[in-house]
Protein backbone atom coordinates (compact mmCIF):
# COMPACT_ATOMS: atom_id res chain seq x y z
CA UNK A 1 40.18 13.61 -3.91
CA UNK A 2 42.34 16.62 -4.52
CA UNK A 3 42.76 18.99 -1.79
CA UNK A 4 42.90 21.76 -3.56
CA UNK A 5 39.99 21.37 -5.80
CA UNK A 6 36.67 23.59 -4.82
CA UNK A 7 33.10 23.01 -5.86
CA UNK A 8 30.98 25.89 -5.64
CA UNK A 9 27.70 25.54 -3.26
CA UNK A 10 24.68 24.15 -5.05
CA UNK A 11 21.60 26.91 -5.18
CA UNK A 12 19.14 25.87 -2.09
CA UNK A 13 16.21 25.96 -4.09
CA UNK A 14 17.70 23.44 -6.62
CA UNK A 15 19.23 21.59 -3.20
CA UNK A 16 15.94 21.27 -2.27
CA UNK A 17 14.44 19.84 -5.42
CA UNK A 18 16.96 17.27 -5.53
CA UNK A 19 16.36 16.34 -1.75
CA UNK A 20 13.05 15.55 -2.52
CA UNK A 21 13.44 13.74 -5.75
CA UNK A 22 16.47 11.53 -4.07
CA UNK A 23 13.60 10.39 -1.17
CA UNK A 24 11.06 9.97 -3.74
CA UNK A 25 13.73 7.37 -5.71
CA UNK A 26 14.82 6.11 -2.87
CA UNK A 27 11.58 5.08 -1.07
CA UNK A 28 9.52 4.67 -4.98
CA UNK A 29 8.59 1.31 -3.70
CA UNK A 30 6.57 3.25 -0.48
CA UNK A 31 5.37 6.15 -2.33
CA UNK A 32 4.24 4.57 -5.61
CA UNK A 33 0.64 3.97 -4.90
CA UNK A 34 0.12 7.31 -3.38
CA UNK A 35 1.53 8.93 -6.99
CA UNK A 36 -0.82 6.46 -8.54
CA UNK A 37 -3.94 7.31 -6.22
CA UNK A 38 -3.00 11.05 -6.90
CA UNK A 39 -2.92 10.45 -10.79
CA UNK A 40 -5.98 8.79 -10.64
CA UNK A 41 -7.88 11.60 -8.80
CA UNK A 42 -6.76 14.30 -11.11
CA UNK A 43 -7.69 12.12 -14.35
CA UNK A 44 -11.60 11.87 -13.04
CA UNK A 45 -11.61 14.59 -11.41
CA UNK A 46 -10.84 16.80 -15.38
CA UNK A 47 -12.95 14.28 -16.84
CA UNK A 48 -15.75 14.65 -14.56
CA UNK A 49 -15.60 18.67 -14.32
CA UNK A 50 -14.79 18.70 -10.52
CA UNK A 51 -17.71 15.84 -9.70
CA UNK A 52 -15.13 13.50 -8.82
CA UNK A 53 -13.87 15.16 -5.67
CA UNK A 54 -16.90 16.74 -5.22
CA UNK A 55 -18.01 16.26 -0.99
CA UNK A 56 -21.03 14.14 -1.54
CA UNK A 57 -19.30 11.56 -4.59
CA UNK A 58 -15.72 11.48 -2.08
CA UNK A 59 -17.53 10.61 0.89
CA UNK A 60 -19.62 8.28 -0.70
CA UNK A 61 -16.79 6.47 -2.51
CA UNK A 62 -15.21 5.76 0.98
CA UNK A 63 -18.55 4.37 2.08
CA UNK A 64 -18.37 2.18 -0.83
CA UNK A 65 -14.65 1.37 -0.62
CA UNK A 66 -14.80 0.72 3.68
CA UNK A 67 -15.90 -2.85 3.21
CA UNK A 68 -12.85 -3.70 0.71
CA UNK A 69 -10.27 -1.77 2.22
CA UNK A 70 -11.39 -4.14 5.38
CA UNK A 71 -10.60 -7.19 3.44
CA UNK A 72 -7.89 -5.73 1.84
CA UNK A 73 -6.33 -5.27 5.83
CA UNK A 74 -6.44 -8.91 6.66
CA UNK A 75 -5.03 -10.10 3.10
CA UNK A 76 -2.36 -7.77 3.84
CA UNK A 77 -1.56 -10.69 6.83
CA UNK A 78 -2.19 -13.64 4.42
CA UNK A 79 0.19 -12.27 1.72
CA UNK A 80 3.01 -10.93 3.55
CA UNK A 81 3.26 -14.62 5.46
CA UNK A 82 3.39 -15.85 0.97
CA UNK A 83 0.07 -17.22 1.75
CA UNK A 84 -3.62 -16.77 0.15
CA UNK A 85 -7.20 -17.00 0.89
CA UNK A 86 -9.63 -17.07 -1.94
CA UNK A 87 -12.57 -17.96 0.38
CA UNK A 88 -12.75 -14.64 1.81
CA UNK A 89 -15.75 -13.32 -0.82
CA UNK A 90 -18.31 -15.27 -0.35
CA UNK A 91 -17.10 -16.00 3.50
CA UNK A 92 -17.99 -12.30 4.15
CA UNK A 93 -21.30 -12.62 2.31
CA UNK A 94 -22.07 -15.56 4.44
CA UNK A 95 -21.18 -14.17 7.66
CA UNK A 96 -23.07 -11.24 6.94
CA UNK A 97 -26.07 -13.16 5.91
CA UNK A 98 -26.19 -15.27 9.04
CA UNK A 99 -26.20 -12.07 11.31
CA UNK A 100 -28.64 -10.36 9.18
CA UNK A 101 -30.61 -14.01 9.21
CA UNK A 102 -30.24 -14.61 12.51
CA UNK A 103 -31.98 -11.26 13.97
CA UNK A 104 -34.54 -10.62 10.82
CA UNK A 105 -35.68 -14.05 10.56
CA UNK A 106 -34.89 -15.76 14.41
CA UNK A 107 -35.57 -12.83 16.12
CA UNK A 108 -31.94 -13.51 17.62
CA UNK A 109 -30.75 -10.42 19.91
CA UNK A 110 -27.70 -8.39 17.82
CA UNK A 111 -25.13 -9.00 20.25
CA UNK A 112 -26.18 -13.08 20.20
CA UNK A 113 -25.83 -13.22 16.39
CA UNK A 114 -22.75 -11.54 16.38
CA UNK A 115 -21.09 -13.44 18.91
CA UNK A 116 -22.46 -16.58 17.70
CA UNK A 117 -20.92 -15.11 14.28
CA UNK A 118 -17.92 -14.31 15.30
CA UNK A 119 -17.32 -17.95 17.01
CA UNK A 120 -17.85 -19.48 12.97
CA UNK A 121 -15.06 -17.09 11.90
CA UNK A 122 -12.64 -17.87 14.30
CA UNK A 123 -13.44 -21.61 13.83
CA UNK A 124 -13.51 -21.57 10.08
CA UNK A 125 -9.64 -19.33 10.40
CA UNK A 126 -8.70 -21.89 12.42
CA UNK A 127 -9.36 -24.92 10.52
CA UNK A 128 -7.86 -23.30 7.42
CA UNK A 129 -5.37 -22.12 9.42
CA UNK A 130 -4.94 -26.08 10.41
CA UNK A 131 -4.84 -27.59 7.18
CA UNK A 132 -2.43 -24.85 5.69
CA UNK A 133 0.21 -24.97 8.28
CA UNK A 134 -0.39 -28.40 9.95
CA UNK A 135 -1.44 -30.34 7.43
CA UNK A 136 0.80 -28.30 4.62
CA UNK A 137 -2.33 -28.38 1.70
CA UNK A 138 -1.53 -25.39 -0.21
CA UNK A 139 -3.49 -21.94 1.00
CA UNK A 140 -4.47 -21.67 -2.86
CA UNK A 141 -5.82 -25.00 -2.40
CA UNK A 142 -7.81 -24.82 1.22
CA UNK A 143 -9.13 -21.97 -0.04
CA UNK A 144 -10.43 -22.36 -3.10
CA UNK A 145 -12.58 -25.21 -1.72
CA UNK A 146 -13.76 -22.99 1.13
CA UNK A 147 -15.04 -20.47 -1.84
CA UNK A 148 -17.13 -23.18 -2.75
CA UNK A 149 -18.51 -24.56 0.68
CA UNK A 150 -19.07 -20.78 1.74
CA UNK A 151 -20.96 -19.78 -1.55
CA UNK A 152 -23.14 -22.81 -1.28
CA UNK A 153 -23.52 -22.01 2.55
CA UNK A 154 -24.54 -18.32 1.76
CA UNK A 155 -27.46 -19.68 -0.83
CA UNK A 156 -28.49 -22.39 2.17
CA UNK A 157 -28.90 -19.34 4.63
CA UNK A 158 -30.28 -16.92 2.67
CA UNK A 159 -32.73 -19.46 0.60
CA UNK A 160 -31.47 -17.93 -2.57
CA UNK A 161 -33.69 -14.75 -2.05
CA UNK A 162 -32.76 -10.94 -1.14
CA UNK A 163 -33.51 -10.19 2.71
CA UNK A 164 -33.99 -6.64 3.82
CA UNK A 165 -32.62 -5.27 6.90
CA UNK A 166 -35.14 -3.26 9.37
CA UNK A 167 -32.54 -3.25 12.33
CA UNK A 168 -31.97 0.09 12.91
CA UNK A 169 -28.75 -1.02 14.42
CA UNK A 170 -27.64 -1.97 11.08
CA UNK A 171 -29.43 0.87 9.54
CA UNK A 172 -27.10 3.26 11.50
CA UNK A 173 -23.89 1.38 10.78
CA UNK A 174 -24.82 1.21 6.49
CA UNK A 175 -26.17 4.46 6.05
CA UNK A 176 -25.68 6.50 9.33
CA UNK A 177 -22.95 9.50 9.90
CA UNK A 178 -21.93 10.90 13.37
CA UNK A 179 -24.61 13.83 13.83
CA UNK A 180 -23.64 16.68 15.60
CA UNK A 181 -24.24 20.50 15.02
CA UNK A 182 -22.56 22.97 12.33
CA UNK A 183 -20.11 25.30 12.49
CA UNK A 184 -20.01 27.65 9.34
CA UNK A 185 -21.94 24.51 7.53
CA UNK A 186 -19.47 21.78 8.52
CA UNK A 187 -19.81 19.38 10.43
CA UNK A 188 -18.13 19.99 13.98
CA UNK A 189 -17.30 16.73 14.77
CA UNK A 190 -15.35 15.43 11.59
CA UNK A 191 -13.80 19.39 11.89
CA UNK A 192 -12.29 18.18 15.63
CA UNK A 193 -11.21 15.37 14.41
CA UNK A 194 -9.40 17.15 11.57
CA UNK A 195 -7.62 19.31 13.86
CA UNK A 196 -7.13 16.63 16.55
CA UNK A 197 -5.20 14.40 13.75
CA UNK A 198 -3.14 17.43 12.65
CA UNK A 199 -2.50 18.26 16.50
CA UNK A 200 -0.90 14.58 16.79
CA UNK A 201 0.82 14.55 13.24
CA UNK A 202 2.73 17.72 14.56
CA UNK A 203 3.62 16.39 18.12
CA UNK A 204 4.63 13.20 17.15
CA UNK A 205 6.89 14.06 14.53
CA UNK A 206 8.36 16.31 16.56
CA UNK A 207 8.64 13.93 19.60
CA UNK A 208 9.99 11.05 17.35
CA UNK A 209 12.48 13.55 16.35
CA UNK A 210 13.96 14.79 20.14
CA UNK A 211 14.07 10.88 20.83
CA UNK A 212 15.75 10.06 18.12
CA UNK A 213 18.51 12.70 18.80
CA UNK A 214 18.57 11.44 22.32
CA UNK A 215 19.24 8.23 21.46
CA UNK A 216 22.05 9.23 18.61
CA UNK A 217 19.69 7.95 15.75
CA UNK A 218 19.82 9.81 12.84
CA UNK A 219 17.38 11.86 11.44
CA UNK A 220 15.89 12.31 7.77
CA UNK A 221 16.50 16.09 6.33
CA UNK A 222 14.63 18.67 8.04
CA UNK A 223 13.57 19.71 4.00
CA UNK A 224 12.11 15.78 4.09
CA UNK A 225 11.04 15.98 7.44
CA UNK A 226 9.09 19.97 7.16
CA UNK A 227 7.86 18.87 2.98
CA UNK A 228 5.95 15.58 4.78
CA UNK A 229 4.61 16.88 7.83
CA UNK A 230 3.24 19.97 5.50
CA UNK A 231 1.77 17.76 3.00
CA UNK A 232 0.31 15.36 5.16
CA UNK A 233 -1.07 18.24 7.05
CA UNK A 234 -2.76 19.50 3.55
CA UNK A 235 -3.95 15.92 2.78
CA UNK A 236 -6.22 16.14 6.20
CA UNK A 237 -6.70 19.42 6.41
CA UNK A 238 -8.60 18.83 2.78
CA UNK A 239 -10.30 15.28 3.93
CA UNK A 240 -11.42 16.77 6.78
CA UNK A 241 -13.21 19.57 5.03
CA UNK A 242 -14.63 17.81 2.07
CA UNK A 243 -16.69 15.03 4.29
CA UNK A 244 -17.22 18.39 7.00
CA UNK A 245 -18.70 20.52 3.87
CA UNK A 246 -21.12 17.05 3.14
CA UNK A 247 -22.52 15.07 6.38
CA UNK A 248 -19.16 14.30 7.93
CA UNK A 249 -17.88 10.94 9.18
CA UNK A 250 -19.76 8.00 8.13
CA UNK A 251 -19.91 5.14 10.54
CA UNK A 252 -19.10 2.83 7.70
CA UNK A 253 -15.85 5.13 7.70
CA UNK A 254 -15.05 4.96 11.65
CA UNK A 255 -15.62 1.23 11.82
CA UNK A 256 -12.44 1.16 8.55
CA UNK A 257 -10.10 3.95 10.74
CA UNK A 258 -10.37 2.05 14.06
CA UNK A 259 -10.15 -1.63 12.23
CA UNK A 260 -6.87 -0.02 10.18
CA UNK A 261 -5.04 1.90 13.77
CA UNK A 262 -5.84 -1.60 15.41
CA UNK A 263 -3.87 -3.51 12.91
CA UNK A 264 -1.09 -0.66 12.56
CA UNK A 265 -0.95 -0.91 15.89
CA UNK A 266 -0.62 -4.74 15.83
CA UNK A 267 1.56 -5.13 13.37
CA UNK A 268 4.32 -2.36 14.20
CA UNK A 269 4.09 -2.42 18.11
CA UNK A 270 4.05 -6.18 18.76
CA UNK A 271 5.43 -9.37 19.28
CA UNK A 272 2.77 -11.02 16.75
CA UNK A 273 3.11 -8.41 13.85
CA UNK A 274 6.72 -8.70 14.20
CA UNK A 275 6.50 -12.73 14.01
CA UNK A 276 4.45 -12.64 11.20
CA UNK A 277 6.56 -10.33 9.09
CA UNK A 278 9.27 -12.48 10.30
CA UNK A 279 7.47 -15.87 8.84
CA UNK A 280 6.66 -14.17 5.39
CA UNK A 281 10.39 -13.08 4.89
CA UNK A 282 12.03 -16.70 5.70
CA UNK A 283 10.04 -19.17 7.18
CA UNK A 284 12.49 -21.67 7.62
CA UNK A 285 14.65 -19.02 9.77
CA UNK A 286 11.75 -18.27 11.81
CA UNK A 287 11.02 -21.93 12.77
CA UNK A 288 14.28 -22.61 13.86
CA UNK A 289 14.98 -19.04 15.76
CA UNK A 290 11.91 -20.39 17.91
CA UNK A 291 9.05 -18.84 16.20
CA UNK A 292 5.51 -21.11 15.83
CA UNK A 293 5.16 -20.83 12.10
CA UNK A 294 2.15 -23.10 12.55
CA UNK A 295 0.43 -20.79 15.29
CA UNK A 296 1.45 -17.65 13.48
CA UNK A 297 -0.28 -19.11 10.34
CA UNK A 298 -3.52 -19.84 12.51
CA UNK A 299 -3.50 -16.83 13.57
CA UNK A 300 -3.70 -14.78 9.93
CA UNK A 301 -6.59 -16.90 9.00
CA UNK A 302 -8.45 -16.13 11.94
CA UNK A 303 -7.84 -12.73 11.81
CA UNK A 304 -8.94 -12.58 8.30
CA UNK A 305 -12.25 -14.57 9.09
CA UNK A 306 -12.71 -11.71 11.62
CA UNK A 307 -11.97 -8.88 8.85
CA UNK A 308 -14.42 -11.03 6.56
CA UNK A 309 -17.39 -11.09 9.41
CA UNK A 310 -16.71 -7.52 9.58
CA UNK A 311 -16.62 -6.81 6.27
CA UNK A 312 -20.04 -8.58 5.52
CA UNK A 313 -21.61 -7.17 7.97
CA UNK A 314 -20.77 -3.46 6.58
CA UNK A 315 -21.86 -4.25 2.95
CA UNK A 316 -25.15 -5.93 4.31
CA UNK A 317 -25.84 -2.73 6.14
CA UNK A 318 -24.26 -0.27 3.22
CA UNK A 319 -26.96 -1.99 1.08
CA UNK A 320 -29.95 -2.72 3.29
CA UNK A 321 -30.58 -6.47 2.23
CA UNK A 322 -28.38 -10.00 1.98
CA UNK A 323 -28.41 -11.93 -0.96
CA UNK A 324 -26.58 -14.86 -2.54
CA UNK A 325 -25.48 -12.49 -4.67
CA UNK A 326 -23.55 -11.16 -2.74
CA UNK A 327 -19.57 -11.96 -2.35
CA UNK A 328 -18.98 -12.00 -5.91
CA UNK A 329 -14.99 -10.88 -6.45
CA UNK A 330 -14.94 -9.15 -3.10
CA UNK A 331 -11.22 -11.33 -2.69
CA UNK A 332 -10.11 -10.36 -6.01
CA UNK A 333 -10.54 -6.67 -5.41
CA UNK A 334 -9.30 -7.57 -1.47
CA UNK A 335 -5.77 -9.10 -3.63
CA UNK A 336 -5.81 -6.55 -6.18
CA UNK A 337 -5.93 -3.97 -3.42
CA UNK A 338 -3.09 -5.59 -1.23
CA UNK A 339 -0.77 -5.66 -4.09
CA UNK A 340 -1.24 -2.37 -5.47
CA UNK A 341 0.01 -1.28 -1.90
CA UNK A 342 3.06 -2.37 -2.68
CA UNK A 343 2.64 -6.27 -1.08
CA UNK A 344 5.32 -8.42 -2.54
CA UNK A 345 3.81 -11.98 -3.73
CA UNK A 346 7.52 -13.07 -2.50
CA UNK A 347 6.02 -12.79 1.35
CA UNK A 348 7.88 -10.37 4.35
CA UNK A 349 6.68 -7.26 2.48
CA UNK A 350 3.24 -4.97 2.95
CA UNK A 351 1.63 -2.09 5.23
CA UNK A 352 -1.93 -1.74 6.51
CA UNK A 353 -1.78 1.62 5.05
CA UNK A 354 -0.53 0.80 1.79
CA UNK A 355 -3.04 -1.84 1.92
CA UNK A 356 -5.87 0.90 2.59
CA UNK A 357 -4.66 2.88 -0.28
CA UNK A 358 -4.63 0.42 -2.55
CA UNK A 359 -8.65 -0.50 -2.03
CA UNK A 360 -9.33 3.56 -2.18
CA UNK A 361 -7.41 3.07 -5.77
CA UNK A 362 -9.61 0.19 -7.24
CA UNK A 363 -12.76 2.06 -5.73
CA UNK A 364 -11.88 5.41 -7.34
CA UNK A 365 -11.13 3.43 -10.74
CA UNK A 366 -14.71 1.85 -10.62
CA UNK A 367 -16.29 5.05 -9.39
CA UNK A 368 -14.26 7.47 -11.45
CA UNK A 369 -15.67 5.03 -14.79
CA UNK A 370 -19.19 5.05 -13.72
CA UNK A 371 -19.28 8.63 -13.22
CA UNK A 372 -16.79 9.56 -16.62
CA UNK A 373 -19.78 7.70 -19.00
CA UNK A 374 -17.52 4.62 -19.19
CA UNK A 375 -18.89 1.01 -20.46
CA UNK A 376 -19.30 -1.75 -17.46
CA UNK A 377 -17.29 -3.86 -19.78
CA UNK A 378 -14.19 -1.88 -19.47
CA UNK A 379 -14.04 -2.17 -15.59
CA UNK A 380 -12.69 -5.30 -15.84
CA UNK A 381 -10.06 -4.77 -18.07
CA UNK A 382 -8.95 -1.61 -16.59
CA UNK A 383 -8.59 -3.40 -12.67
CA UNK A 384 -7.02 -6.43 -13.89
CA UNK A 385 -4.13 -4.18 -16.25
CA UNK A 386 -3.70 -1.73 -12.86
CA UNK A 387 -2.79 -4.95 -10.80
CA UNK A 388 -0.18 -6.33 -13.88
CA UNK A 389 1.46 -3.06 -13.78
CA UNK A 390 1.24 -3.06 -9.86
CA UNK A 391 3.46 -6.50 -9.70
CA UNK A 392 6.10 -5.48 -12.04
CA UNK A 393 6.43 -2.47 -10.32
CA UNK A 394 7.05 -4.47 -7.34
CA UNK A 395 9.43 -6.82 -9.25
CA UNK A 396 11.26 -3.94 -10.65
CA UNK A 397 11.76 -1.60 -7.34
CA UNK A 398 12.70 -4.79 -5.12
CA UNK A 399 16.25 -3.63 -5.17
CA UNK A 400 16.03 -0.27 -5.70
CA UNK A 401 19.59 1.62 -4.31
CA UNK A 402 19.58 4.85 -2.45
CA UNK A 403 20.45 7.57 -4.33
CA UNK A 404 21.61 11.04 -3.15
CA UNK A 405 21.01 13.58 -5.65
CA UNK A 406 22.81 16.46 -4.19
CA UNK A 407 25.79 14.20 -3.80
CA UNK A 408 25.75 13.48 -7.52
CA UNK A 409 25.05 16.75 -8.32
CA UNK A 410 28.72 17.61 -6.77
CA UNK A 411 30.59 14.37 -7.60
CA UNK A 412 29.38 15.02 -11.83
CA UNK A 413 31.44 18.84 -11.22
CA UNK A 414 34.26 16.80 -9.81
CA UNK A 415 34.69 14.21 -11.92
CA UNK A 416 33.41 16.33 -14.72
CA UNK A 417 36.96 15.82 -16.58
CA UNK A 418 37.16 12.50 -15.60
CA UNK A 419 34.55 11.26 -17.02
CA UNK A 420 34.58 13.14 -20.02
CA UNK A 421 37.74 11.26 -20.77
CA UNK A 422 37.22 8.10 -19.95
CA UNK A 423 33.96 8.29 -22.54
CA UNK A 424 36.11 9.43 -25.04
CA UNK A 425 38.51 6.60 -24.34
CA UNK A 426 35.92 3.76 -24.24
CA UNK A 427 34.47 5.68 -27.72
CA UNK A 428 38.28 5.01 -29.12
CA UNK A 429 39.00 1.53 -27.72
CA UNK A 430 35.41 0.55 -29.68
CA UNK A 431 36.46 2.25 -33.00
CA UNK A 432 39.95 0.77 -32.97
CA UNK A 433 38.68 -2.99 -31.84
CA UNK A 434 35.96 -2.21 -34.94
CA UNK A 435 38.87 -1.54 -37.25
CA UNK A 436 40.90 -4.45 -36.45
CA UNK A 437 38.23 -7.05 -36.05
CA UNK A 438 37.47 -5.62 -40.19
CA UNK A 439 40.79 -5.84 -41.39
CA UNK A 440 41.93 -8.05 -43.71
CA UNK A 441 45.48 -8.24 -42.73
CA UNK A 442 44.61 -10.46 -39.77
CA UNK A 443 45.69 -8.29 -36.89
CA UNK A 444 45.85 -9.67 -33.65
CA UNK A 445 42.66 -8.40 -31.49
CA UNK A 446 43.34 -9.65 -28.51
CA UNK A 447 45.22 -6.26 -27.21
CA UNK A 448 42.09 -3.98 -28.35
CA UNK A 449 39.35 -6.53 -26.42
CA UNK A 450 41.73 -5.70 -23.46
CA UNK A 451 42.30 -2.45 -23.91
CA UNK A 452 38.60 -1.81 -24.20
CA UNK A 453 37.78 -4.02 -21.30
CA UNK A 454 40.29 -1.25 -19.41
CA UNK A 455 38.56 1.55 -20.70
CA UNK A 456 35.10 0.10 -19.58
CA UNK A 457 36.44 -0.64 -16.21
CA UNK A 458 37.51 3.01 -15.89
CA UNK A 459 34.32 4.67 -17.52
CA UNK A 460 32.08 2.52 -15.24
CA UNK A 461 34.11 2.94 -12.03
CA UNK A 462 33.57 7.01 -12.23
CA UNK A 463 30.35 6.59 -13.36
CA UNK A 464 29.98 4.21 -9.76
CA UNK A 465 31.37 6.63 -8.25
CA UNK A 466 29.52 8.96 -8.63
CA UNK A 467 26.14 7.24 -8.54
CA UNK A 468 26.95 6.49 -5.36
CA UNK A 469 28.47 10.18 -3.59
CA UNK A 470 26.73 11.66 -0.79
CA UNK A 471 26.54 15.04 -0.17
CA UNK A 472 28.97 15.00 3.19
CA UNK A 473 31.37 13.73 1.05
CA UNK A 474 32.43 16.99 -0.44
CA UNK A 475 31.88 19.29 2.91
CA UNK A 476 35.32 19.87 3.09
CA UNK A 477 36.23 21.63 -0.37
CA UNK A 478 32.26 23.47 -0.75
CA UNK A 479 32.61 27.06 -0.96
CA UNK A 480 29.94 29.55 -0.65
């Protein structure tokens, strides 16, 4: 780099822009469902005139989503250790139907039926668990046949009629919302919690930030860091007030918060989560660095047999009744949802948030459809093209490279020169290897293919170059 070469200072509000973008194609593989999500709102919410995000449609859409995006939660598991469970549908609907059974029909007390529940699903995980990992039948496989045993076992326990709930247990958990008093006509509770989650988005930023310095760990941008803590703030500041201004926080939506900070919690903060991840990404490496792929693999199909007894048990009370009707795609939209979060099919790759996201996506699709006049027969179509696109997405930003915008920005004014002459060199070195490979006086090519192979060497090489500057690069000749 020449020393005496200068580069004037980029404008800050075009610094900024750039900042952002170069996160945003950086990290497109993290933030590409939430563009998606946000897309999708803004389409039904013109189409519908504002009905969309309207207080009482939003809050009921994540009543109607909470029992998916619970599925969706332990699929994330299943997929990111490149496995698959195709059982989980009708599982749910069976679970739910032998609690709802069990106390409607055998008088059972609640907490009886749902233990005696819960022991099933963790015997059920475990054998599939067994026969997937010990055994080494394919998950596609296992599963499939437990679709079948747990759809015929659904029919069996419900006698192939609809069975209404009167718990008021259940009642409270389908259709109930925490009640508390108003303030200004929202609710005060989901308002506390509002400001409660901002409180802790705003400490623990800023906490994760001093420890990070103490520890010599670099930090993102403070333009990253202040333009995600304000729009994450917005996001809940606006959640918050939406289900405040309707009846607040369903319990259909607390039991899908505490399920997905569980599992966050889980899968980022311990030894488990980490051995899981650790099993999807290379199995073989796993095994021998002393990791129980077997166990581990147990493990995920328990803990989605838990996630489907919970999940059945919210739709039974969301809808008042069980029915062998019931369970009917729930693990295609649980799939669907995983890998619109961003899941790879490859295994070591997926978030419980994403995960989350990804059901509220499908929902909104379905509910944004209904509401927009659109034909049942589209549905279909529409879900199954969203979760094509979401895969090649996935396949194309596997290997996405950083990118720093702002370094760019200053390496193009360097090279500016440069590269204009190297393009005008590989443009010559084409035209003269055109004109000799046309003549008819048999000219020798061979010193125009390697004279353009020079001149695409050097055009690519500044072109490299620059794609790959970084800002600190060029703090040394920046002047004001």
């Amino acid at each position: 780099m020449n020393e005496k070469t200068e580069l004037k200072k980029i404008n800050p509000i075009l610094r900024y822009f750039y900042v952002i973008t170069s996160m945003f194609r950086t990290n497109i593989r993290e933030y590409g469902m939430y563009i998606a999500l946000a897309a999708i709102f803004l389409v039904f919410t013109i189409y519908t005139n504002g009905l969309f995000l309207s207080p009482r449609n939003f809050t009921n859409l994540l009543n109607q989503t909470a029992y998916v995006s619970v599925l969706a939660i332990g699929m994330t598991l299943v997929i990111v250790t490149r496995q698959i469970d195709l059982s989980v549908g009708f599982l749910s609907a069976f679970l739910g139907a032998y609690v709802i059974v069990a106390i409607e029909n055998q008088g059972q007390a609640i907490w009886l039926a749902l233990l005696v529940a819960l022991f099933l699903t963790v015997a059920i995980g475990a054998i599939k668990g067994f026969f997937v990992a010990k055994i080494k039948v394919p998950s596609f496989v296992v599963t499939l046949a437990g679709m079948f045993i747990f759809k015929g076992l659904l029919m069996i326990e419900t006698g192939n009629r609809t069975i209404p709930v009167s718990s008021s247990f259940f009642k409270s958990i389908g259709v109930g919302y925490i009640s508390t008093g108003e303030v200004g006509g929202l609710n005060l509770v989901t308002v506390i919690l509002g400001v409660l989650m901002v409180a802790l988005i705003v400490v623990s930023s800023i906490t994760k930030r001093r420890k990070n310095n103490k520890l010599n760990i670099e930090n993102e941008s403070m333009q990253i860091y202040i333009t995600k803590t304000v729009f994450l703030i917005g996001i809940l500041t606006y959640l918050a007030l939406n289900l405040a201004s309707y009846r607040g926080i369903s319990y259909q939506l607390l039991i899908t918060l505490v399920v997905m900070v569980i599992y966050i919690f889980i899968t980022t903060k311990t030894t488990v989560g980490r051995r899981v991840y650790a099993v999807g990404g290379n199995p073989e490496a796993a095994e021998l660095s002393g990791i129980k792929v077997t166990t581990i693999l147990i493990i995920v199909f328990i803990s989605m047999g838990v996630m489907s007894l919970i999940a059945g048990t919210m739709y039974a009370s969301y809808v008042q009744n069980t029915s062998p009707n019931h369970g009917v795609s729930w693990e295609l939209y649980a799939i669907a949802a995983t890998f619109i979060g961003g899941a790879s099919a490859s295994g070591g790759v997926g978030k419980i948030v994403n995960s989350v996201i990804g059901s509220i996506a499908i929902m909104s699709l379905r509910n944004g459809m209904a509401l927009a006049g659109f034909s049942s027969n589209i549905e279909p179509i529409v879900l199954g093209s969203v979760l094509l696109l979401a895969v090649v997405f996935d396949i194309y930003t596997r290997n996405v490279r950083p990118v720093d915008l702002v370094g760019m920005y200053y390496a193009k004014r360097l090279h500016k020169k440069d590269l204009a002459e190297a393009k005008e060199a590989l443009k010559e070195a084409k035209a003269k290897l055109k004109e000799a490979q046309s003549s008819a006086d048999g000219k020798d090519i061979i010193d125009y293919e390697y004279a353009l192979t020079n001149a695409e060497s050097t055009y690519t090489r500044i072109k490299n170059e620059i794609r790959s500057s970084q800002e600190e690069d060029f703090e040394d000749i920046i002047i004001a």
